[in-house]
Protein backbone atom coordinates (compact mmCIF):
# COMPACT_ATOMS: atom_id res chain seq x y z
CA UNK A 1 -7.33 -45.66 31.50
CA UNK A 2 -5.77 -47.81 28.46
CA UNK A 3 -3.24 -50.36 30.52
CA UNK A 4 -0.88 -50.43 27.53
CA UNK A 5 -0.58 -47.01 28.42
CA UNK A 6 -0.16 -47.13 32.11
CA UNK A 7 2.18 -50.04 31.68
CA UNK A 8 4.40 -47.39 29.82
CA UNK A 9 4.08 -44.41 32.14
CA UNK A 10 6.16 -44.05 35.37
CA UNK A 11 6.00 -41.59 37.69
CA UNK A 12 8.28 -38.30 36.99
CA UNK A 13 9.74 -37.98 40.54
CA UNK A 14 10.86 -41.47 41.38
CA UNK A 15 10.27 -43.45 37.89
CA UNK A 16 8.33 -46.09 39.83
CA UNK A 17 5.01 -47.74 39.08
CA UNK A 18 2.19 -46.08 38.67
CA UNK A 19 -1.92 -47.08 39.48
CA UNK A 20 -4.76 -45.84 38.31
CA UNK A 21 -7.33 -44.36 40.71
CA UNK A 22 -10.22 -44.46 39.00
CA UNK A 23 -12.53 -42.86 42.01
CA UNK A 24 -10.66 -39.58 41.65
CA UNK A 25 -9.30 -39.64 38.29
CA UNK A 26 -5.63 -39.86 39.02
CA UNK A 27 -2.39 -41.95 38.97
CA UNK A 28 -0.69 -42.81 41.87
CA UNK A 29 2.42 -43.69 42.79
CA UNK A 30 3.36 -45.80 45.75
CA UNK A 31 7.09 -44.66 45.96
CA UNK A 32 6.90 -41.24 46.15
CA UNK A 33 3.04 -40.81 47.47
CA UNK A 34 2.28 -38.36 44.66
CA UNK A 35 -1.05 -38.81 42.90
CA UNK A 36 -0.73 -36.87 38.96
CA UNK A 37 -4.46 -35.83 37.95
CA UNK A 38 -6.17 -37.08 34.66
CA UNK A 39 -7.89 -34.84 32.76
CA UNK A 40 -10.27 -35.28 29.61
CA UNK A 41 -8.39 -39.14 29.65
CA UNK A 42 -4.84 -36.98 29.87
CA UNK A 43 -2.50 -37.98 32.32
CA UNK A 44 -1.32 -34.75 33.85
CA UNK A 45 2.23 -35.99 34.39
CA UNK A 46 4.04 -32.70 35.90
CA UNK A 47 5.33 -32.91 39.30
CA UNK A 48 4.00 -28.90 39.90
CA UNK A 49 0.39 -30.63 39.41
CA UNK A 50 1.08 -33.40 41.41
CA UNK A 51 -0.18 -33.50 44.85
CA UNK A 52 0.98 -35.37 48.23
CA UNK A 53 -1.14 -38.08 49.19
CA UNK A 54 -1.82 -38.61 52.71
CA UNK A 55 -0.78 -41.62 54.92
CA UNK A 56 -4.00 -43.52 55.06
CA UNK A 57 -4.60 -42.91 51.44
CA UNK A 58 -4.52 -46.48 49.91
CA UNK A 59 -2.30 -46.67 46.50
């Protein structure tokens, strides 16, 4: 993931920070627990293909 690009991003539900996770290919967000997939270097960055990220998930 390019960090000039993730410096720009923010998440879609709460416009906070997002982080990279590079183990599952996604972007997290530690606001709003959502995790947004990447695909083919894409950020998916729709809330519908979002998903919840669980409590002991680290962001």
């Amino acid at each position: 993931m390019d960090n000039a690009l993730l410096e720009i991003l923010a998440c879609p539900a709460c416009k906070g920070s997002l982080v990279y996770l590079k183990a599952k290919q996604e972007l997290g967000c530690k606001g709003c627990r959502l995790a947004y997939p990447v695909r083919d270097d894409i950020p998916v960055m729709l809330t519908e293909e979002a998903r919840e990220m669980a409590s002991d998930e680290e962001v």
